[in-house]
Protein backbone atom coordinates (compact mmCIF):
# COMPACT_ATOMS: atom_id res chain seq x y z
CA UNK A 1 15.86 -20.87 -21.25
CA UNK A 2 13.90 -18.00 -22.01
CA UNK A 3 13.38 -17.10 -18.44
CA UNK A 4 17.01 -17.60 -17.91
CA UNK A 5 18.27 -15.35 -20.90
CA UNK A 6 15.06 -12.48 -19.60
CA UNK A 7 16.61 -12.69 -15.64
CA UNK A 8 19.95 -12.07 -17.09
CA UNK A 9 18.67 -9.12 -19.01
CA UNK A 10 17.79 -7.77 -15.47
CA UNK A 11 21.21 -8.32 -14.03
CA UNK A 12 23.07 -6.51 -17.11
CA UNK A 13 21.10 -3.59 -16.24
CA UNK A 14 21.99 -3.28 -12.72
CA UNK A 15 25.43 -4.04 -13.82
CA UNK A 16 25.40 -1.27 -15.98
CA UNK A 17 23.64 0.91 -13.39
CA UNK A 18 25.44 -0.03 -10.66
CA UNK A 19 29.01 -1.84 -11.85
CA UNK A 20 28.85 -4.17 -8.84
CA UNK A 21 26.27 -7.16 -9.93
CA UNK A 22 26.97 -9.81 -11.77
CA UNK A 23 24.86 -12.98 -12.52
CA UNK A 24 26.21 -15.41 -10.52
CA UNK A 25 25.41 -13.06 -7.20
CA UNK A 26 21.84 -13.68 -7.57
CA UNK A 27 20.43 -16.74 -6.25
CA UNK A 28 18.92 -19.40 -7.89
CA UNK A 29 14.81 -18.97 -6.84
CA UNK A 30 12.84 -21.66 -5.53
CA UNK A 31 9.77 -22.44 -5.89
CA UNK A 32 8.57 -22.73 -2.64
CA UNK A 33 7.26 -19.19 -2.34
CA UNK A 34 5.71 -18.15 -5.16
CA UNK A 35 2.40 -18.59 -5.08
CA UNK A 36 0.51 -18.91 -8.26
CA UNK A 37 -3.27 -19.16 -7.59
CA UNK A 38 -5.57 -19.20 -10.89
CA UNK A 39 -3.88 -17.80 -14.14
CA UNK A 40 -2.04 -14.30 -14.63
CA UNK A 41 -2.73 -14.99 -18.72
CA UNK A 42 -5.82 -12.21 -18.71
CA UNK A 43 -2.65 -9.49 -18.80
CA UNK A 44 -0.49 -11.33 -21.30
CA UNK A 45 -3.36 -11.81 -23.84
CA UNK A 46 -4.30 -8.19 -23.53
CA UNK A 47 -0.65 -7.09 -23.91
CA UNK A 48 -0.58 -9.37 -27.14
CA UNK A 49 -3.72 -8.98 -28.40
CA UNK A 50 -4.23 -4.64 -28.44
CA UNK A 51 -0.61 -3.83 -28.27
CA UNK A 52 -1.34 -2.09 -25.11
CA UNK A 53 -0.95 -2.76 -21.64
CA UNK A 54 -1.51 -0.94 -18.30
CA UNK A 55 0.57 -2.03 -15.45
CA UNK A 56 0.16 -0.18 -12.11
CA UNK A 57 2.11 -0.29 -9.03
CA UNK A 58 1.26 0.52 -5.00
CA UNK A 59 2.71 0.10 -1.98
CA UNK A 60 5.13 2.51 0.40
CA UNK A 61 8.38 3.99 -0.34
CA UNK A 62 9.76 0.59 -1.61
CA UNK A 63 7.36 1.09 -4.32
CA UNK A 64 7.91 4.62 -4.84
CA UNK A 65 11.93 3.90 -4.36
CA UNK A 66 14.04 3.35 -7.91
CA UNK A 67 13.86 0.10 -7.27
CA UNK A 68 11.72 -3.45 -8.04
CA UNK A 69 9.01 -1.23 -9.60
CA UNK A 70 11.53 0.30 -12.82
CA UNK A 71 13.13 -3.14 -13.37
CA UNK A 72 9.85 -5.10 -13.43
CA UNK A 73 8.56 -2.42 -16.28
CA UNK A 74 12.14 -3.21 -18.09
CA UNK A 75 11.59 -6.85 -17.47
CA UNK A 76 7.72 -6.28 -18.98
CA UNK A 77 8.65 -4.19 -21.69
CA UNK A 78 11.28 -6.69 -22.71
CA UNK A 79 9.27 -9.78 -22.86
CA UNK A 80 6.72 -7.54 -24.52
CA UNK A 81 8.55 -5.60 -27.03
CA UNK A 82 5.98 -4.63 -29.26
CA UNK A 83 3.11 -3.37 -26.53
CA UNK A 84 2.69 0.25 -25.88
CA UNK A 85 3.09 0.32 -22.04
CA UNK A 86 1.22 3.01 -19.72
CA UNK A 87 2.77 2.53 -15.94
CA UNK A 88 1.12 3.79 -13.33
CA UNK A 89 3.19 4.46 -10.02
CA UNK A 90 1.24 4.97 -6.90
CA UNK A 91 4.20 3.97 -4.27
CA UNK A 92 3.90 6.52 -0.85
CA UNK A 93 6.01 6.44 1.53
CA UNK A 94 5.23 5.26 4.51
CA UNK A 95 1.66 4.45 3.65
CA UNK A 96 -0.19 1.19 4.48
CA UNK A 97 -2.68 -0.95 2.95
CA UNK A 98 -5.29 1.06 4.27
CA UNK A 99 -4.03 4.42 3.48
CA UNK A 100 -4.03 2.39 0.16
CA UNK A 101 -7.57 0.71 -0.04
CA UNK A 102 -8.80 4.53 0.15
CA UNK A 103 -6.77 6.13 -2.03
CA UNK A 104 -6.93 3.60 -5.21
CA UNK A 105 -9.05 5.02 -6.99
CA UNK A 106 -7.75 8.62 -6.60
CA UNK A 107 -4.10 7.32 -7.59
CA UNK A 108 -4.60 3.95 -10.07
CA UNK A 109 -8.17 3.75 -11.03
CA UNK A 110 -8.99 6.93 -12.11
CA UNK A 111 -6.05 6.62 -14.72
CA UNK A 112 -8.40 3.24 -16.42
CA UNK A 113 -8.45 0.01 -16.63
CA UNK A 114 -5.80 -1.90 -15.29
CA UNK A 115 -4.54 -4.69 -16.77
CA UNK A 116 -1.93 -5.57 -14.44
CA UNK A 117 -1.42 -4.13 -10.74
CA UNK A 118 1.33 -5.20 -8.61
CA UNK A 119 0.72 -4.30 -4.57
CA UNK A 120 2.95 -4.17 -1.96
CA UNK A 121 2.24 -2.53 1.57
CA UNK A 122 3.34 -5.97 3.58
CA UNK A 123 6.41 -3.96 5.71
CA UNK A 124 4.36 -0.51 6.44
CA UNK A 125 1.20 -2.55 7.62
CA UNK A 126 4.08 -4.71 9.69
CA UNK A 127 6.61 -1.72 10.98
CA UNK A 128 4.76 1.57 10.13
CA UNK A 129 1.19 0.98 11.57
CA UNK A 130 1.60 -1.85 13.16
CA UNK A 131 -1.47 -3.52 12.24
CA UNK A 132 -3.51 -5.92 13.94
CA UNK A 133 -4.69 -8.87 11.43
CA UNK A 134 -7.67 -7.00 11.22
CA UNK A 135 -7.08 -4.04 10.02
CA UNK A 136 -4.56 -5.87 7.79
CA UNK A 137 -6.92 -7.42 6.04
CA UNK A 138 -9.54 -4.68 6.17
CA UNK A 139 -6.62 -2.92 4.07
CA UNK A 140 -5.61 -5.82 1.82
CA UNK A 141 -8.67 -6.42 1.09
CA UNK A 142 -10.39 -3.52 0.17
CA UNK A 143 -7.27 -2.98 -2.35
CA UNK A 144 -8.17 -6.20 -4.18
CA UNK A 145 -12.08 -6.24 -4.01
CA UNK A 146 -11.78 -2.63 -5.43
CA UNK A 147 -9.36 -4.37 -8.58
CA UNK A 148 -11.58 -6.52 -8.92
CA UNK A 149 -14.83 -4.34 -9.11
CA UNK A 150 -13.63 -1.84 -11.62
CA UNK A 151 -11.61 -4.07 -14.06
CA UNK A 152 -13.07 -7.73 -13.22
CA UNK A 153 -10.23 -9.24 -15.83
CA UNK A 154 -7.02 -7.66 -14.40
CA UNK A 155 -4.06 -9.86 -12.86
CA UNK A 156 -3.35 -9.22 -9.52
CA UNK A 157 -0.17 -9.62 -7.81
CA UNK A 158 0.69 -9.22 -4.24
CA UNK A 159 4.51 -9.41 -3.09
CA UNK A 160 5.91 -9.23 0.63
CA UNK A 161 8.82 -7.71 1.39
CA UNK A 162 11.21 -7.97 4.28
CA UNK A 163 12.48 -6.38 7.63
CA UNK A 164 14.51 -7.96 10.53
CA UNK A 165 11.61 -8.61 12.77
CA UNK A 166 9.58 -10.12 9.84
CA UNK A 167 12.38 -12.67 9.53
CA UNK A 168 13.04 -13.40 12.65
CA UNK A 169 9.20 -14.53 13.20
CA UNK A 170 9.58 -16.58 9.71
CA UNK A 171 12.81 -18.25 11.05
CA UNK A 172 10.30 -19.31 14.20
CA UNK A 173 7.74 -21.34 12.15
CA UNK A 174 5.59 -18.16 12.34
CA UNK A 175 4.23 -15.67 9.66
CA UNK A 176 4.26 -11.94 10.42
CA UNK A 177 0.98 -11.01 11.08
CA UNK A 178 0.50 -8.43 8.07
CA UNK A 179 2.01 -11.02 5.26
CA UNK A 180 -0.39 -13.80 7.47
CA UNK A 181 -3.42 -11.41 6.91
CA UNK A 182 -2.73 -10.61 3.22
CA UNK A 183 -1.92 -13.84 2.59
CA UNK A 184 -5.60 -15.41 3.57
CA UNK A 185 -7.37 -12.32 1.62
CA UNK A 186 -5.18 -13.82 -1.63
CA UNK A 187 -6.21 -17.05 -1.15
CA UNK A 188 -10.02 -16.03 -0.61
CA UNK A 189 -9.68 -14.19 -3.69
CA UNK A 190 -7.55 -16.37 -6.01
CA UNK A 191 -4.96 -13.70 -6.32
CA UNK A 192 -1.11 -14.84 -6.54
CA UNK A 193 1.92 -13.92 -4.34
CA UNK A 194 5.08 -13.76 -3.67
CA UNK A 195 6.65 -14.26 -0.74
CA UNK A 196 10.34 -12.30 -0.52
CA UNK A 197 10.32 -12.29 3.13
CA UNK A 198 10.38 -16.53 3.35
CA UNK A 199 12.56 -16.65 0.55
CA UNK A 200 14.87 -14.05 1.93
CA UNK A 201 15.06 -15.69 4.87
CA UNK A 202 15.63 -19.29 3.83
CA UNK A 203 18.33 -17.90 1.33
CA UNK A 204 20.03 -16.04 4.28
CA UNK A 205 19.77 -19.65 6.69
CA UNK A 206 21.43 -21.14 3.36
CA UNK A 207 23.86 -18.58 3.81
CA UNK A 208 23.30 -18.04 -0.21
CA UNK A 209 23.44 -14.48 0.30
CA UNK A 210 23.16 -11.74 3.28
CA UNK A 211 21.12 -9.19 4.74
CA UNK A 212 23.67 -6.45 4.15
CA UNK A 213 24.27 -7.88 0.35
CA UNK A 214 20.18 -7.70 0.12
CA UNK A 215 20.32 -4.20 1.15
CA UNK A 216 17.58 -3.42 4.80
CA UNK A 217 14.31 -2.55 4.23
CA UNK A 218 14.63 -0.44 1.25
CA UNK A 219 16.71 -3.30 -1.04
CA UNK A 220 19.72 -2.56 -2.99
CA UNK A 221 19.88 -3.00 -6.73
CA UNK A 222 20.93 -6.18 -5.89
CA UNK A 223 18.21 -6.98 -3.15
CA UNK A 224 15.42 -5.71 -5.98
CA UNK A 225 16.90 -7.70 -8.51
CA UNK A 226 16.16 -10.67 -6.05
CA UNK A 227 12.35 -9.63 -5.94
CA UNK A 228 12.05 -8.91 -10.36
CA UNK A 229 13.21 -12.57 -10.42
CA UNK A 230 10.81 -13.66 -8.03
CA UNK A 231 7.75 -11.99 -9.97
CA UNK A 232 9.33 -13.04 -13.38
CA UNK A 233 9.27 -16.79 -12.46
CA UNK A 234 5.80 -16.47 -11.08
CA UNK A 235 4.66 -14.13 -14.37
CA UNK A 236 5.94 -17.23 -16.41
CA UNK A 237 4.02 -19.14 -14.47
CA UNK A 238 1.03 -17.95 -14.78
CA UNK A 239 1.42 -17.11 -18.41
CA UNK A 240 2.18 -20.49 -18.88
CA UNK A 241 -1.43 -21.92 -18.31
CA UNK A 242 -3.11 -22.51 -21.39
CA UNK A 243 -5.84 -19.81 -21.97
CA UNK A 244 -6.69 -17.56 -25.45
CA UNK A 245 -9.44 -15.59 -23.96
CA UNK A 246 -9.50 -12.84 -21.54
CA UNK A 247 -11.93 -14.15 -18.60
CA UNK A 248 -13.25 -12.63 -15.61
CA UNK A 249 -11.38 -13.54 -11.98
CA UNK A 250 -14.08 -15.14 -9.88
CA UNK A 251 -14.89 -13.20 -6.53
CA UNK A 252 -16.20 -14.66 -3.27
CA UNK A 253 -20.38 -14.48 -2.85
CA UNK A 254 -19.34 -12.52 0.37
CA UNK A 255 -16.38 -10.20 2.33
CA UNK A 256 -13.70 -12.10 4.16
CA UNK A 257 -14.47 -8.97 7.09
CA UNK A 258 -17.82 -7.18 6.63
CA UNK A 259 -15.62 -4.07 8.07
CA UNK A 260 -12.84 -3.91 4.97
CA UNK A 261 -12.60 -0.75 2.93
CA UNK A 262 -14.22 -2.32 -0.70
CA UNK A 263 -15.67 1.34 -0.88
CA UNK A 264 -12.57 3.18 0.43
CA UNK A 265 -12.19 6.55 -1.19
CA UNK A 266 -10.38 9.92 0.00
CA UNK A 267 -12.69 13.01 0.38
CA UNK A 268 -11.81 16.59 0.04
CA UNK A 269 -11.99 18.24 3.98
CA UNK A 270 -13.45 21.45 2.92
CA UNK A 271 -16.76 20.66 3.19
CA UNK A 272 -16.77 19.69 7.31
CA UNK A 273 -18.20 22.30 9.34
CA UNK A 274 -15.88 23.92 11.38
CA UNK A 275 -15.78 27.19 13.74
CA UNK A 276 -13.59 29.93 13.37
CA UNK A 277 -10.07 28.38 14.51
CA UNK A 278 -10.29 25.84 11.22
CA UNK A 279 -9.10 26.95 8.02
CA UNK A 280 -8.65 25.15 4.93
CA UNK A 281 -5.20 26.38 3.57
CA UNK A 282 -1.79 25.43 2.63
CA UNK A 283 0.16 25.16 5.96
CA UNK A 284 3.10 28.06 6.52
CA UNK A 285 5.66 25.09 6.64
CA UNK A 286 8.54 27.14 6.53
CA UNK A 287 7.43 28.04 10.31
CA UNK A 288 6.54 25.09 11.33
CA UNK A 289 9.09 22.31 12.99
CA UNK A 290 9.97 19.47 11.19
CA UNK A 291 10.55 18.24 8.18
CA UNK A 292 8.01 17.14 5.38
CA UNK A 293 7.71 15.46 1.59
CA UNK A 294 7.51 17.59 -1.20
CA UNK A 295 4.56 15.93 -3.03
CA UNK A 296 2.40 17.57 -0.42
CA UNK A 297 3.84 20.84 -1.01
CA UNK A 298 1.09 23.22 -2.26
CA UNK A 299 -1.97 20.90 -0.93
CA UNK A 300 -4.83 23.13 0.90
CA UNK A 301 -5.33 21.06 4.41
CA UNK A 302 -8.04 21.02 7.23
CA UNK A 303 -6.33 22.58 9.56
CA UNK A 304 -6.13 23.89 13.60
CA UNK A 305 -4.21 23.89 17.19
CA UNK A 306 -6.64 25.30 19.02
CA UNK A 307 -7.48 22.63 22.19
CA UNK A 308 -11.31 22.30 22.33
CA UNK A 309 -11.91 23.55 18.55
CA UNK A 310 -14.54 21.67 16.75
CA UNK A 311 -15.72 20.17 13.66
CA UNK A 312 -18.50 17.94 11.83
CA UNK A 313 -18.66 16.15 9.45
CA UNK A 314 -21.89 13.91 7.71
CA UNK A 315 -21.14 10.65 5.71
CA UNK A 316 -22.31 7.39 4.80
CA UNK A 317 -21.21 4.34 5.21
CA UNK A 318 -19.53 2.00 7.86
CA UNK A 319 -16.48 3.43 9.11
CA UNK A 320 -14.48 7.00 8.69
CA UNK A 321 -10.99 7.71 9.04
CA UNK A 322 -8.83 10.74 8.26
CA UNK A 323 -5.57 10.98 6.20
CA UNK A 324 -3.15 12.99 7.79
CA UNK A 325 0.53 14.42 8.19
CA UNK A 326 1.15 13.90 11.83
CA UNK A 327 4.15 16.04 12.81
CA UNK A 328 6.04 16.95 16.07
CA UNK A 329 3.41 18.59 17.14
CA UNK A 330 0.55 16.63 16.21
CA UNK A 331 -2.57 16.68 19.00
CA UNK A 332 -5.09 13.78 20.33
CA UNK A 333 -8.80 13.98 18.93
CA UNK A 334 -11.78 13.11 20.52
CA UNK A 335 -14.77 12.62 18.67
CA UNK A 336 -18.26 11.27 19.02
CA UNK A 337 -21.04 9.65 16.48
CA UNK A 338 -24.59 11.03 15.85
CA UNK A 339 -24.51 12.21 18.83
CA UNK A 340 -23.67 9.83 21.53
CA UNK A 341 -23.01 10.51 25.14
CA UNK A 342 -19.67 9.40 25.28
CA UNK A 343 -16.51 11.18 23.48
CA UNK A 344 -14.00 8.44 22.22
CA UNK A 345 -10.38 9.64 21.88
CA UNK A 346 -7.40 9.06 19.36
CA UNK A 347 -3.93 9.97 19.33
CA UNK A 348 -2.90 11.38 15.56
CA UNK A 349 1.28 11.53 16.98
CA UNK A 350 3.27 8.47 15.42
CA UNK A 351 6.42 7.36 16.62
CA UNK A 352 8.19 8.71 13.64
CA UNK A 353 6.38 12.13 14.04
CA UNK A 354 9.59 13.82 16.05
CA UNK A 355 11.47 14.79 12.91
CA UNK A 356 8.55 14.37 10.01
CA UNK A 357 5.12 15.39 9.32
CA UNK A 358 4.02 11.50 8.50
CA UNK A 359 1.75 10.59 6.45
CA UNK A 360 -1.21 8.27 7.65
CA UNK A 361 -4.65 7.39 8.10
CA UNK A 362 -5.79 7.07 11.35
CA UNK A 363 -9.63 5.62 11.85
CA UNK A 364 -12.46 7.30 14.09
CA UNK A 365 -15.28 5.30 13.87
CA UNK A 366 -15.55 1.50 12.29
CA UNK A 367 -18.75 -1.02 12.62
CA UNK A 368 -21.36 1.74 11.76
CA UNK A 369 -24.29 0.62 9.68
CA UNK A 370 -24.05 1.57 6.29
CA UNK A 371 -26.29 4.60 6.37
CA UNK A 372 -26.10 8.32 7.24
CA UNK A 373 -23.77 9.55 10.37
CA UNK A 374 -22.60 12.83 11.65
CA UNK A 375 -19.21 12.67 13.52
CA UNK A 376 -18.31 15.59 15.64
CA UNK A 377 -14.16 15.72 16.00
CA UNK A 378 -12.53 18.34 18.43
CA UNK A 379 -8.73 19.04 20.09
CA UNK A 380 -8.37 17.42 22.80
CA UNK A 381 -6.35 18.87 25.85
CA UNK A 382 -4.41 15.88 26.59
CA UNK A 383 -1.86 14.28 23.90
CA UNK A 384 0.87 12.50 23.57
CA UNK A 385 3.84 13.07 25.78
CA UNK A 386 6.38 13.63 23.08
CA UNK A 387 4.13 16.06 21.14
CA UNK A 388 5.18 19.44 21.16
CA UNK A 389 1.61 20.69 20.55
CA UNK A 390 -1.96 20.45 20.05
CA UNK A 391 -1.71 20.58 15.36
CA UNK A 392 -4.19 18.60 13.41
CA UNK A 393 -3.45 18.74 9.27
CA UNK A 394 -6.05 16.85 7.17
CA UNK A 395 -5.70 15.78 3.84
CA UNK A 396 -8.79 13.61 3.00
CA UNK A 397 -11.77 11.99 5.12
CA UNK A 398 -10.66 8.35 4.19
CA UNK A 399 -14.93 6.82 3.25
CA UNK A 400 -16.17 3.73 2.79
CA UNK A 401 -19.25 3.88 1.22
CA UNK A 402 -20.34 3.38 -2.28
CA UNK A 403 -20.52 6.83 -4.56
């Protein structure tokens, strides 16, 4: 009954917000996919306990959208009314779980412990980078063993969300290969889930609702109110299990992939050596085509479109990768490792780079060993046919090694 007065609570705020959502539009959830796996009562001991709770949230723009992320904090403040809440939001658009694995501690962990973290990168690792299951995991996982590391006792909750194609593959027996990826990193780790994208789907089949009424890719009020009911039925769940001490999670002897990004961290670009047609400076982006987010207004980047230009750059660890805003005019790299006698090349353009300097992380070199490299990156003179030039913008060096 509780539950059922605390979902209602949800829908008279959209209602309110909106003046098109009533209670009886939102379908009854099943149980079929939420998955609970171990507890979730670590985060509401500590919210009871100290009065305090921090509750962090990352993912792509349908984290950093007014959307699942505010009514979940109503829906937590609510149930908690006497906690002091701190809520961390660290949703970027059109980033993806590995974008994510290296910039968690720059954006949630560096803020403290967290006693709750919601993630959610399942649609940008599916439509955005299109993600093999490796990398997927690589991603996924990195993001939880990091959780994990810094604050062994926070809850951990991974939801997928939906697009057409995702669907479609559900409605065939299949899983999409990013939820399929992040799925087996949250059972190797314990951590629970829930699946919107099945239960979309199955409510569309039951013709309980509709895609339109669920609102695309980036959910209407109504569509997020769908995905806060999901996580507060799972969230009673797991509260449910009988538990008055905070406990560590347990975490596997060893990695699901030896490769994922459990040391991920962003680096500042500055310190690569460069020649003379590299500066590190904010971009004149009122001269330059296309459009761009704000948030990265003001940011000093790497920076150069001069074909053949060089620069190095000496790390540690396993793999590098560089986090960038890829715009129309966004060039092909080549690169090689501590001096090999082969260049590899990579093209930085995305398909959504036409109109937008896009934000992503784009890896050079994976499957090193674990000490000291020197990568040496230059322009190449080839790149992608709908590029409009030769422009490479860092933000970070995306690591992997510990600090």
């Amino acid at each position: 009954m509780r539950l059922a007065l605390q979902l209602f609570a949800i829908v008279t705020l959209l209602r309110i917000s909106t003046c098109s959502v009533t209670a009886e539009e939102i379908p009854a959830i099943s149980n079929g996919n939420i998955h609970l796996r171990g507890t979730l009562t670590n985060s509401k001991l500590v919210f009871e306990q100290t009065g305090k709770g921090h509750v962090a949230f990352i993912g792509g723009s349908i984290t950093q959208m007014n959307g699942y992320r505010p009514m979940v904090c109503e829906f937590l403040q609510e149930h908690f009314p006497q906690t002091k809440f701190k809520f961390t939001d660290a949703g970027i658009a059109s980033t993806c779980s590995m974008t994510g694995a290296h910039r968690l501690t720059r954006d949630v962990l560096s803020q403290g412990n967290v006693d709750l973290i919601f993630i959610e990168f399942a649609v940008n690792d599916d439509q955005d980078a299109g993600h093999d299951s490796v990398h997927a995991i690589r991603g996924m996982e990195g993001l939880i063993a990091q959780v994990r590391r810094h604050n062994p006792k926070a809850d951990i909750v991974v939801t997928h969300f939906a697009n057409l194609g995702m669907m479609e593959t559900i409605g065939k027996g299949e899983l999409p290969v990013s939820i399929d990826a992040h799925r087996r990193v949250c059972e190797y780790y314990r951590v629970s889930t829930c699946d919107l994208c099945s239960e979309l789907t199955e409510l569309i089949k039951a013709k309980k609702t509709t895609w339109e009424l669920y609102g695309g890719v980036h959910p209407k009020p109504y569509g997020n109110a769908i995905c806060t009911a999901m996580i507060a039925k799972l969230l009673q769940q797991g509260w449910a299990v009988e538990s008055t001490v905070v406990t560590d999670h347990p975490v596997p002897d060893k990695l699901l992939d030896e490769g994922s990004y459990v040391w991920g961290r962003l680096a500042a670009p500055e310190t690569a050596k460069r020649d003379e047609h590299w500066t590190v400076s904010i971009p004149d982006w009122k001269n330059i085509k296309g459009s761009f987010r704000q948030q990265f207004g003001g940011l000093k980047l790497l920076h150069s479109n001069k074909v053949h230009s060089e620069f190095t750059y000496t790390f540690k660890g396993p793999s590098i990768g560089i986090y960038v805003l890829a715009g129309p005019d966004a060039a092909a790299l080549e690169m090689i490792v501590d001096g090999q006698d082969h260049w590899r090349g990579v093209n930085l353009f995305h398909r959504h780079s036409t109109g937008l300097h896009y934000p992503r992380t784009v890896m050079l070199a994976e499957g090193l060993d674990a000490g000291e490299h020197t990568i040496t990156v230059r322009i190449s003179q080839a790149r992608d046919a709908l590029s409009r030039g030769s422009a490479v913008r860092i933000l970070n060096f995306a690591l992997n090694s510990k600090p």
